[in-house]
C-alpha atoms as a PDB file:
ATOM      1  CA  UNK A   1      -0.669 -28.101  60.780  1.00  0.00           C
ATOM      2  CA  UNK A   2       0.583 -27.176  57.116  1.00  0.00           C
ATOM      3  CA  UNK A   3       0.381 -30.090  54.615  1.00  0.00           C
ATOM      4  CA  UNK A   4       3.856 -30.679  52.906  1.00  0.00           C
ATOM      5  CA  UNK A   5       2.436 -29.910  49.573  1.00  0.00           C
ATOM      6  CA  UNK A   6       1.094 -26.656  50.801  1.00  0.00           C
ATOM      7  CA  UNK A   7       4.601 -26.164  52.845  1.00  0.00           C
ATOM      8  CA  UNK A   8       6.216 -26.884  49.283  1.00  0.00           C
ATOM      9  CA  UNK A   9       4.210 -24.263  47.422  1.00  0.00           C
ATOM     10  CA  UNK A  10       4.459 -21.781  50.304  1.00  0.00           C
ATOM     11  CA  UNK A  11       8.855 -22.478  50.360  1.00  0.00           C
ATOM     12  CA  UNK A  12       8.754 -22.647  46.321  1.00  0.00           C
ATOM     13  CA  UNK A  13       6.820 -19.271  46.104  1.00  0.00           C
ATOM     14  CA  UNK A  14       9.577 -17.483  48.315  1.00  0.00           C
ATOM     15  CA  UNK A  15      12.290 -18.923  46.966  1.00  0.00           C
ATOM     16  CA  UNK A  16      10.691 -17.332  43.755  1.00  0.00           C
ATOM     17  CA  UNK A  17      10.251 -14.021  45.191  1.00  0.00           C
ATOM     18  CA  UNK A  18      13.301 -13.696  46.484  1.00  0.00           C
ATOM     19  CA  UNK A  19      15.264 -14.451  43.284  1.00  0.00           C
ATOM     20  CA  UNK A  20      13.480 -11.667  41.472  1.00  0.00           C
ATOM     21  CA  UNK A  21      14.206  -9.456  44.277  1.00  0.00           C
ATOM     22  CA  UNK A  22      18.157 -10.081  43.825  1.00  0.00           C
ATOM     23  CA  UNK A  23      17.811  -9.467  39.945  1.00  0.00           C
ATOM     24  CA  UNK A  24      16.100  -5.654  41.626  1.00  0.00           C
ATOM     25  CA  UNK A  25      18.194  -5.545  43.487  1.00  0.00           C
ATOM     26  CA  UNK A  26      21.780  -6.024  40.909  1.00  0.00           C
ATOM     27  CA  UNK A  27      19.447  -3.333  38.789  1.00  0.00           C
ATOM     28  CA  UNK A  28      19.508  -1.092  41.591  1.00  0.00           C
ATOM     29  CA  UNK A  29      23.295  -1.874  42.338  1.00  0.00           C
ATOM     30  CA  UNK A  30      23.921  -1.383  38.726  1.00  0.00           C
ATOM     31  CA  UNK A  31      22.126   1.797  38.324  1.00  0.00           C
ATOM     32  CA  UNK A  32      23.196   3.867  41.328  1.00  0.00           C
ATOM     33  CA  UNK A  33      19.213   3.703  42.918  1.00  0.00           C
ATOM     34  CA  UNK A  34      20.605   3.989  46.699  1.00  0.00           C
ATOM     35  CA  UNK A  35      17.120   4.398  48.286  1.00  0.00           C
ATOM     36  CA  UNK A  36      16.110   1.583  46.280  1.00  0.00           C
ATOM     37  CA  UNK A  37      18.772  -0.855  46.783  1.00  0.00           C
ATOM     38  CA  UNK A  38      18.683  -0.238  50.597  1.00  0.00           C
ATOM     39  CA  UNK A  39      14.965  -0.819  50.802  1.00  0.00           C
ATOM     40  CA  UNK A  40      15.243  -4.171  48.445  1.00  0.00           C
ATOM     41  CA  UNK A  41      18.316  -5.070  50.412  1.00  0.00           C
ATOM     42  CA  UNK A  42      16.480  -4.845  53.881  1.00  0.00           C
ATOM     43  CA  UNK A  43      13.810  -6.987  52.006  1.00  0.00           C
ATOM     44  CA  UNK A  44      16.375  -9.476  50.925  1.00  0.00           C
ATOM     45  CA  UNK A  45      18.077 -10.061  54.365  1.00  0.00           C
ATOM     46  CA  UNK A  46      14.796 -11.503  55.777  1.00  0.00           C
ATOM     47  CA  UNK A  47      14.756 -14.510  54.425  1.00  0.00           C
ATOM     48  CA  UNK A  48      18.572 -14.766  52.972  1.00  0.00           C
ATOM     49  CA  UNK A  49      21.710 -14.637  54.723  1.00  0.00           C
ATOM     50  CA  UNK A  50      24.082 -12.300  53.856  1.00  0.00           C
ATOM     51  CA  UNK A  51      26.403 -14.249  52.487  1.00  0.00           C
ATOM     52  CA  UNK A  52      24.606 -15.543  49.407  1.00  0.00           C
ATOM     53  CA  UNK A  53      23.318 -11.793  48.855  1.00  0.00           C
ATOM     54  CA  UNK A  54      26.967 -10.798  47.973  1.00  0.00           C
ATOM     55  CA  UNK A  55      28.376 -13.696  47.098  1.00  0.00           C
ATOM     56  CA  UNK A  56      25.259 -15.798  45.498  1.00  0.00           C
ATOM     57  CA  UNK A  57      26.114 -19.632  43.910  1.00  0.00           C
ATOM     58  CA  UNK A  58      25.568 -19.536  40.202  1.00  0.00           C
ATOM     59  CA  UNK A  59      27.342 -16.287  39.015  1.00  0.00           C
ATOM     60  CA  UNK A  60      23.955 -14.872  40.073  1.00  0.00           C
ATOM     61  CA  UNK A  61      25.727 -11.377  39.938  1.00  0.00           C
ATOM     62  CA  UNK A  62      27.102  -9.821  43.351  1.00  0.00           C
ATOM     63  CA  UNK A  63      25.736  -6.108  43.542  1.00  0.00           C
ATOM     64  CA  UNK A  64      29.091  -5.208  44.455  1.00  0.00           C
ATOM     65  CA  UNK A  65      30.531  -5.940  41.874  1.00  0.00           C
ATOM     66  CA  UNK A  66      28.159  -4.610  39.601  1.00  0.00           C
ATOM     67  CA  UNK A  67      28.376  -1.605  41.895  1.00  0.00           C
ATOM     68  CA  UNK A  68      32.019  -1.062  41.238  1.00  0.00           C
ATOM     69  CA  UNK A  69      32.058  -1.675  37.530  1.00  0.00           C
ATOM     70  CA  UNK A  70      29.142   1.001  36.911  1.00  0.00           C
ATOM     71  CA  UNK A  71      31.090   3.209  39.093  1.00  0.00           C
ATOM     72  CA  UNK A  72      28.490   3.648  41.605  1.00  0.00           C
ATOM     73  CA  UNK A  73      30.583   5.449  44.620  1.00  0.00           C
ATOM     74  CA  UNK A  74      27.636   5.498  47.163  1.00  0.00           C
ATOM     75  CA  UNK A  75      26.044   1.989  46.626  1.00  0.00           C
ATOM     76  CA  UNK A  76      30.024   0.308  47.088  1.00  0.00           C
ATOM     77  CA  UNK A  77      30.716   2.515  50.360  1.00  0.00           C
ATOM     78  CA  UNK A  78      27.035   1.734  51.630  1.00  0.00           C
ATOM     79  CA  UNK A  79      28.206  -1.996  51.528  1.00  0.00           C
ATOM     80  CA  UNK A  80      31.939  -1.837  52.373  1.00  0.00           C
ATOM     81  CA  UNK A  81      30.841  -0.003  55.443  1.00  0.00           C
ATOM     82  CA  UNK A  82      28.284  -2.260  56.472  1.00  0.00           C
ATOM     83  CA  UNK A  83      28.274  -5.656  55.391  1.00  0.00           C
ATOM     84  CA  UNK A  84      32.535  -5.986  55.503  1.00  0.00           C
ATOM     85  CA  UNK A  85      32.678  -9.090  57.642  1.00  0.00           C
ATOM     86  CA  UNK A  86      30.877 -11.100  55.187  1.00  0.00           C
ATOM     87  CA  UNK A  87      32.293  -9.943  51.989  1.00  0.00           C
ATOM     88  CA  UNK A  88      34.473 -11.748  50.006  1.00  0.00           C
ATOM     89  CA  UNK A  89      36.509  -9.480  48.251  1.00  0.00           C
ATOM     90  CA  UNK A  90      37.787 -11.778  46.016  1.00  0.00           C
ATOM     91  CA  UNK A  91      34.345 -13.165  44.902  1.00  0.00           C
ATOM     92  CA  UNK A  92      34.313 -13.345  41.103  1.00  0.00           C
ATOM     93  CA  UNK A  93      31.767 -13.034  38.342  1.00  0.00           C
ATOM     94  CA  UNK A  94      31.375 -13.257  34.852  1.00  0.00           C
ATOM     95  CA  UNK A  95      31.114  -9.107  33.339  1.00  0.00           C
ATOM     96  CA  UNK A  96      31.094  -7.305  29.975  1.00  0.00           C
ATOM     97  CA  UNK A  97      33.079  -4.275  30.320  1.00  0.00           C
ATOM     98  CA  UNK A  98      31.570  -1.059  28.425  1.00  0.00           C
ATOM     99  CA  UNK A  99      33.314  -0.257  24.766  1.00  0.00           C
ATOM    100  CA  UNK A 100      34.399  -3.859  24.825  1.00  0.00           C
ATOM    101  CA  UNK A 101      31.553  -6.209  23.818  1.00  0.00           C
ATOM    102  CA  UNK A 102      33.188  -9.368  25.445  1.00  0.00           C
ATOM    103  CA  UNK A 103      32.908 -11.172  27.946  1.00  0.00           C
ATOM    104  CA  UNK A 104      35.558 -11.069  30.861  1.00  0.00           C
ATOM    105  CA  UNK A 105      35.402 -14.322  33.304  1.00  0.00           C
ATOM    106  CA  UNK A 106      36.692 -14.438  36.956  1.00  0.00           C
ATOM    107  CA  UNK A 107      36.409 -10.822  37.323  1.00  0.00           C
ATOM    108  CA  UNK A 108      36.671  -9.058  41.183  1.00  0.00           C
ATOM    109  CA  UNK A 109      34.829  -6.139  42.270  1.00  0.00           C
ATOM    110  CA  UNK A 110      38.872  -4.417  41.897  1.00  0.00           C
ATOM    111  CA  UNK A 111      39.514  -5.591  38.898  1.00  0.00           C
ATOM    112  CA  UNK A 112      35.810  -3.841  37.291  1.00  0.00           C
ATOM    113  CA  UNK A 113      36.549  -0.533  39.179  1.00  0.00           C
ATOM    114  CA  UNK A 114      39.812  -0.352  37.814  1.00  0.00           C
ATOM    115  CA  UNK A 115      38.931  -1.480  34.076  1.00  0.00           C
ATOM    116  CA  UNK A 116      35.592   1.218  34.262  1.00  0.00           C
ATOM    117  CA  UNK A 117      38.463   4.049  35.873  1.00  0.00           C
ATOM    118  CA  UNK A 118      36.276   4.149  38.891  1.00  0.00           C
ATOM    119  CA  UNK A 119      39.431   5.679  41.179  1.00  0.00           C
ATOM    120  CA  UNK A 120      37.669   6.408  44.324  1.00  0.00           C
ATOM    121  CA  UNK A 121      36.302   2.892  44.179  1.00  0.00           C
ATOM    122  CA  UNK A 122      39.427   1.412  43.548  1.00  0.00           C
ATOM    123  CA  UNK A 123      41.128   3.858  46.891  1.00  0.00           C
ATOM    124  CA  UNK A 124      37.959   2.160  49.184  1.00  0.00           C
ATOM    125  CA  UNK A 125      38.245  -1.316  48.086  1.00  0.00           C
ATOM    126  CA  UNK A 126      42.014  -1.577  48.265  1.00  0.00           C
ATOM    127  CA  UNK A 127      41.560   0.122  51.838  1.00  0.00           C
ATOM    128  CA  UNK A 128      38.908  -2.854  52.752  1.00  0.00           C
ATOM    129  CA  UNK A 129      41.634  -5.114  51.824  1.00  0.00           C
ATOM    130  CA  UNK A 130      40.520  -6.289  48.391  1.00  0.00           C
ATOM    131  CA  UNK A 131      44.098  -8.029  46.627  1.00  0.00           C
ATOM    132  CA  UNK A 132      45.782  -5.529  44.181  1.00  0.00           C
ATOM    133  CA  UNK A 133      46.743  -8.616  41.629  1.00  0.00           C
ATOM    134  CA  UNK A 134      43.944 -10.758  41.698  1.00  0.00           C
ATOM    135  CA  UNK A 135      44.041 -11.512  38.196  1.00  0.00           C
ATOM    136  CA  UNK A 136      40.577 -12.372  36.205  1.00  0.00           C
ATOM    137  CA  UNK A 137      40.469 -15.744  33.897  1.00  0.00           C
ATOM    138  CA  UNK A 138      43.250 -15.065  31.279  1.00  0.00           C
ATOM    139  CA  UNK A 139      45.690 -13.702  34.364  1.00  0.00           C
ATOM    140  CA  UNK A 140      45.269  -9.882  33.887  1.00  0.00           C
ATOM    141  CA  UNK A 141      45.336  -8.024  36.741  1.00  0.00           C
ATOM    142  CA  UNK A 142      43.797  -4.873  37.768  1.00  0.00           C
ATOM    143  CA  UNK A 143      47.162  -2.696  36.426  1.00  0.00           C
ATOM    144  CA  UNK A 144      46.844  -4.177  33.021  1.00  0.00           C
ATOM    145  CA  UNK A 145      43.372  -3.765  32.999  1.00  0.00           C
ATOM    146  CA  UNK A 146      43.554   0.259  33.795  1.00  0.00           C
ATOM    147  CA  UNK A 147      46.601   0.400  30.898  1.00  0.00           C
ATOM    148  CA  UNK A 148      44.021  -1.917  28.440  1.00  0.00           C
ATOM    149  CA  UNK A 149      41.662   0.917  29.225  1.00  0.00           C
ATOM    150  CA  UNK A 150      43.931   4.237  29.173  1.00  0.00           C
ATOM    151  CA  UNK A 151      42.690   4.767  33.071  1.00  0.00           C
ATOM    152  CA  UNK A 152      46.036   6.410  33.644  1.00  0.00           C
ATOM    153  CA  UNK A 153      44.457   8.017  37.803  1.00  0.00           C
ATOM    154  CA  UNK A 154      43.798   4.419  38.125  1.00  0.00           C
ATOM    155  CA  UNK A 155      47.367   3.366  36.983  1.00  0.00           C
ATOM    156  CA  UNK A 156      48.768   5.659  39.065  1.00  0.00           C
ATOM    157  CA  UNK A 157      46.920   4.846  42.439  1.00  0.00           C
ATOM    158  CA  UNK A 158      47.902   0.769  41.849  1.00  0.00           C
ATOM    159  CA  UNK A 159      51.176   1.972  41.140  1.00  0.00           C
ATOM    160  CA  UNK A 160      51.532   3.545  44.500  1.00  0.00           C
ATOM    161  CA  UNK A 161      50.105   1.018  46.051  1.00  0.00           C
ATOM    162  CA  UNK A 162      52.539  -1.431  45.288  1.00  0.00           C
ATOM    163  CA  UNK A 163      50.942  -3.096  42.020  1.00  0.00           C
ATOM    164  CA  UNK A 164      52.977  -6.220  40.479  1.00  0.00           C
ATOM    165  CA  UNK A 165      53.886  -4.535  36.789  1.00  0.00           C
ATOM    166  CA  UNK A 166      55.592  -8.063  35.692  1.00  0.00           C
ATOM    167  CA  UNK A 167      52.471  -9.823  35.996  1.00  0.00           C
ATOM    168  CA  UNK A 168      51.560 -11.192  32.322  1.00  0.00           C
ATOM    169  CA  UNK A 169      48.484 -12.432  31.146  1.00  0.00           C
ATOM    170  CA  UNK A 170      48.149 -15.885  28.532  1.00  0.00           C
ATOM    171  CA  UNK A 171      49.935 -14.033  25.994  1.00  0.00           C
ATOM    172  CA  UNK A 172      52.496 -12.950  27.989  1.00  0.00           C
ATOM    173  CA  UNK A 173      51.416  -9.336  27.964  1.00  0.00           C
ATOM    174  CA  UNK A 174      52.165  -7.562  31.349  1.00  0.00           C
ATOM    175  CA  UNK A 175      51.197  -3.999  32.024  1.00  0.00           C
ATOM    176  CA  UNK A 176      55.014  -2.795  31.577  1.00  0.00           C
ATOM    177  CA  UNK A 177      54.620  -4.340  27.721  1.00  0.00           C
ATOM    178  CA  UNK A 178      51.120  -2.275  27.486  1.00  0.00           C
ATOM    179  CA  UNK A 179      52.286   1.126  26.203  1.00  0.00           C
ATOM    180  CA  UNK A 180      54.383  -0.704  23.520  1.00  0.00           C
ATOM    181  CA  UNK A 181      51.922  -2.709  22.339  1.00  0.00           C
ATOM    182  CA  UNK A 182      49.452  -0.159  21.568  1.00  0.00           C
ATOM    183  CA  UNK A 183      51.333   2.792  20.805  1.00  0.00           C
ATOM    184  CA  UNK A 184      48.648   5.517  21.056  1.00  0.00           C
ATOM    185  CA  UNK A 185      48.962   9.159  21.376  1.00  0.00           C
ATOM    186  CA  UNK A 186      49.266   8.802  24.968  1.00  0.00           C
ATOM    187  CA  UNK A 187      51.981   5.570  25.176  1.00  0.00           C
ATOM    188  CA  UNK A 188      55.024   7.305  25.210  1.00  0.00           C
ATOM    189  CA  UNK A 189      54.117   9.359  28.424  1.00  0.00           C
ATOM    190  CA  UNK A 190      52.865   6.021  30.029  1.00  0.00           C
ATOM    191  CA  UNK A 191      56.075   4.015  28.964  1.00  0.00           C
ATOM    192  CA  UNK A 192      57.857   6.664  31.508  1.00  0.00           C
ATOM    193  CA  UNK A 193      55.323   6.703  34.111  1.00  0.00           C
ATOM    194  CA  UNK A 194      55.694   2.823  34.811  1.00  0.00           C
ATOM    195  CA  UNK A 195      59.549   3.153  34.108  1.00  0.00           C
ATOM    196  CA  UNK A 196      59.901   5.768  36.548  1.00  0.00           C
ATOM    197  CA  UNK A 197      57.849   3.580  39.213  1.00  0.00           C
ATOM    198  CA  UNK A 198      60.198   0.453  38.302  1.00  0.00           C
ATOM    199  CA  UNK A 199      63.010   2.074  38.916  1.00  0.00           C
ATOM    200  CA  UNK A 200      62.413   3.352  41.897  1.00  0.00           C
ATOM    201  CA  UNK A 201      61.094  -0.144  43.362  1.00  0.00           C
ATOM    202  CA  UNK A 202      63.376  -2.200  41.405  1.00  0.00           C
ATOM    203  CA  UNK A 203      61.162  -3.850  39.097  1.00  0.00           C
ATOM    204  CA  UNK A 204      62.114  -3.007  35.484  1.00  0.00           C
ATOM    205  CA  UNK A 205      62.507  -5.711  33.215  1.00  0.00           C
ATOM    206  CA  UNK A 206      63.052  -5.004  29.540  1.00  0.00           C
ATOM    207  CA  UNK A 207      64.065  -7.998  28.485  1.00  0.00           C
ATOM    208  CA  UNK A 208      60.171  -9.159  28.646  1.00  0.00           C
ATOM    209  CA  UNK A 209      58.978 -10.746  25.946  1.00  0.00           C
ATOM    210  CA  UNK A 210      55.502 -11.813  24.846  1.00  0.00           C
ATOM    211  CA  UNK A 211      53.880 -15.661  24.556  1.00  0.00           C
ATOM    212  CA  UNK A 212      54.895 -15.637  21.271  1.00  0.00           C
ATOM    213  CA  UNK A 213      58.565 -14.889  21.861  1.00  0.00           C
ATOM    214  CA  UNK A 214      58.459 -11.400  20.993  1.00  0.00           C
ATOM    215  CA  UNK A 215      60.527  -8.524  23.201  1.00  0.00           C
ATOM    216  CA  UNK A 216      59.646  -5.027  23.294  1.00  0.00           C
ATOM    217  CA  UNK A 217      62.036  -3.465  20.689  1.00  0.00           C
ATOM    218  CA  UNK A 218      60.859  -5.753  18.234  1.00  0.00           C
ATOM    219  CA  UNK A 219      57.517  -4.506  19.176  1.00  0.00           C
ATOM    220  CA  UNK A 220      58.288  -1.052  18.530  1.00  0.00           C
ATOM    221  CA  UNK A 221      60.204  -1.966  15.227  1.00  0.00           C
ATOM    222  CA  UNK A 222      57.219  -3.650  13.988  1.00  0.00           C
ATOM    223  CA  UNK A 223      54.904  -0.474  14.797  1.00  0.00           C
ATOM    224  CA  UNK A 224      57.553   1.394  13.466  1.00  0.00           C
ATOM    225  CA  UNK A 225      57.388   3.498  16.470  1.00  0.00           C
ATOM    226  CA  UNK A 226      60.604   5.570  16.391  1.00  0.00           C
ATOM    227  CA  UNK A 227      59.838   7.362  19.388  1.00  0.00           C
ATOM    228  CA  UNK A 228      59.185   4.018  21.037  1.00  0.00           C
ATOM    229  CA  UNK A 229      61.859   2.703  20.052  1.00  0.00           C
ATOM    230  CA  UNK A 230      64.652   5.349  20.814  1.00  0.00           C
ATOM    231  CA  UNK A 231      62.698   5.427  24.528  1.00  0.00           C
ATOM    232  CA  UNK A 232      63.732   1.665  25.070  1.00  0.00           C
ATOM    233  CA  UNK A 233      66.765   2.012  24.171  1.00  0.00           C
ATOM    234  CA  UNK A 234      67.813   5.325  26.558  1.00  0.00           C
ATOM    235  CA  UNK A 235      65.892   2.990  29.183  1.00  0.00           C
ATOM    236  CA  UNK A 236      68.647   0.214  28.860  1.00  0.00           C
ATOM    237  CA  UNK A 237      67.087  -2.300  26.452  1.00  0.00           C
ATOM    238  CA  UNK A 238      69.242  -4.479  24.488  1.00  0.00           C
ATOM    239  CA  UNK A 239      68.404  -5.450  20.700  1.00  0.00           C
ATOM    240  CA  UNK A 240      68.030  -9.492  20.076  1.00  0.00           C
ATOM    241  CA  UNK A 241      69.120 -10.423  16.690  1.00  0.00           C
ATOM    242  CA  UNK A 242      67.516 -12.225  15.337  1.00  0.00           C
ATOM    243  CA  UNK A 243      64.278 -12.403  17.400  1.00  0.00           C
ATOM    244  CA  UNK A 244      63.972 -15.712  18.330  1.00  0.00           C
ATOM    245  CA  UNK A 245      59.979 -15.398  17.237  1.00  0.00           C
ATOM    246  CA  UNK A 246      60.861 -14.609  13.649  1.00  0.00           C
ATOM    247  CA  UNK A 247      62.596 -16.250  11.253  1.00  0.00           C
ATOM    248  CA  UNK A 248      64.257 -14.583   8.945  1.00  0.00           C
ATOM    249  CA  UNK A 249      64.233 -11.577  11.544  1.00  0.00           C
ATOM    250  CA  UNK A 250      62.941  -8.106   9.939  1.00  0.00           C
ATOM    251  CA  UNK A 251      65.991  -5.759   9.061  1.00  0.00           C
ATOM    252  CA  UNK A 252      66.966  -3.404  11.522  1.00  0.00           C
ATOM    253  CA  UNK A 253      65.556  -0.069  11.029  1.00  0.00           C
ATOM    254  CA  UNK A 254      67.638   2.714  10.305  1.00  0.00           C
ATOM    255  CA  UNK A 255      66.569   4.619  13.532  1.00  0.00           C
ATOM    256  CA  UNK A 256      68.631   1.483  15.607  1.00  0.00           C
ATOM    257  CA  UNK A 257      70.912   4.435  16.392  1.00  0.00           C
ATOM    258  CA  UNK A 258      69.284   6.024  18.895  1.00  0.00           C
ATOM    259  CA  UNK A 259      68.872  10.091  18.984  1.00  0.00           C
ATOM    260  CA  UNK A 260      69.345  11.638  22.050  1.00  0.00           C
ATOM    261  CA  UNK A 261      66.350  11.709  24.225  1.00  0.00           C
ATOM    262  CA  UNK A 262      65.152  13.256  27.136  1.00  0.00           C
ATOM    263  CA  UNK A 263      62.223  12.077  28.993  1.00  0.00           C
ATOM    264  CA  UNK A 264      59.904  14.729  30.495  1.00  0.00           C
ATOM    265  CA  UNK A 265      59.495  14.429  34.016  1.00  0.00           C
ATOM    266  CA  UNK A 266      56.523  12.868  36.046  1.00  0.00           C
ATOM    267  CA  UNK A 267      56.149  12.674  39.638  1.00  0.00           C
ATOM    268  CA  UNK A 268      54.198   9.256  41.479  1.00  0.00           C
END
């Protein structure tokens, strides 16, 4: 019969090993090493259930979702496919999103494949039933996270899918305020694509405003983004003087007048 000391030892040295097989095996996940990560996974299952392989106590790091945010297609259908009745979908870690350099808390395997632009992955988890809002620690969502990151496929597949655009994170930023607020190349082409999809579901809301108080034409006036601007207003929105955020309110810009503009067309 084992002594408890030797039982201890024997317990404490698997416990060991099979922590440093997890960290192999999120390096695996990570790095798109299928063979690998099914031959550490089989490993891992002998001794731990399922369970606390995907979803580990600690913020241990879930392959999957280390799967998803390195956009590793084969390693995320390997797992959806066969380990689905013990996944948590909405299991969150902590994650550092490339480009970025900080630190996002509470994010889901979704929210990662949408952020990275990791479409297919986004199509297989919302087909596993993985929830198209869940929002991370400061309340963005998936949407805003593909507009933070200019994923427009991914915008357009959450979109269709029935994503909440009105959703608005601690500073009151939702993904319909996203083209406004960084007014790149590519925002005035975006500002229609999620206009378009509002209308047609009867979600448009231009009277948003940020945390601070802030609506989207004053947005636009403060970028001095004419084209912006003039795009607002053909949508429907309605200047606020003054803006209840400022005071004294910035003059009104001389393009308040709006030209006449056409939007070009885009199909969901």
């Amino acid at each position: 019969m084992l002594s408890s000391h030797l039982l201890r030892h024997i317990t404490t040295s698997s416990t060991y090993s099979d922590e440093l097989l997890h960290k192999e095996l999120l390096d695996s996940a990570a790095k798109g090493k299928f063979p690998l990560f099914k031959s550490q996974l089989t490993s891992l299952l002998k001794n731990t259930h399922p369970k606390l392989v995907f979803q580990p106590k600690g913020n241990k790091g879930s392959p999957l979702i280390l799967a998803a945010q390195k956009g590793q297609n084969m390693i995320v259908s390997y797992i959806l496919k066969n380990f689905l009745e013990v996944l948590d979908l909405e299991y969150t870690m902590t994650v550092k999103p490339e480009f970025t350099g900080y630190e996002v808390r509470g994010a889901t395997a979704l929210w990662c494949a949408a952020s990275g632009g990791n479409v297919n992955i986004v199509r297989e988890l919302l087909e596993a039933g993985a929830n198209i809002n869940h929002s991370d620690s400061t309340s963005s969502t998936p949407l805003r996270a593909a507009y933070f990151h200019n994923r427009e496929e991914v915008i357009m597949c959450l979109l269709n899918r029935g994503a909440d655009i009105s959703i608005a994170d601690q500073l009151g930023q939702s993904p319909f305020m996203m083209p406004v607020l960084f007014d790149d190349e590519d925002a005035l082409r975006l500002l229609v694509t999620i206009y378009l999809y509002a209308v047609t579901y009867g979600k448009v809301d231009l009277s948003q405003t940020t945390a601070a108080g802030i609506d989207l034409l004053h947005i636009a006036i403060e970028r001095e983004s004419k084209e912006i601007f003039n795009l607002l207003i053909h949508l429907g929105a309605k200047i606020i003087w003054p803006c209840r955020a400022q005071s004294p309110s910035p003059p009104i810009p001389y393009y308040t007048v709006p030209e006449v503009y056409q939007p070009p067309v885009i199909y969901l």
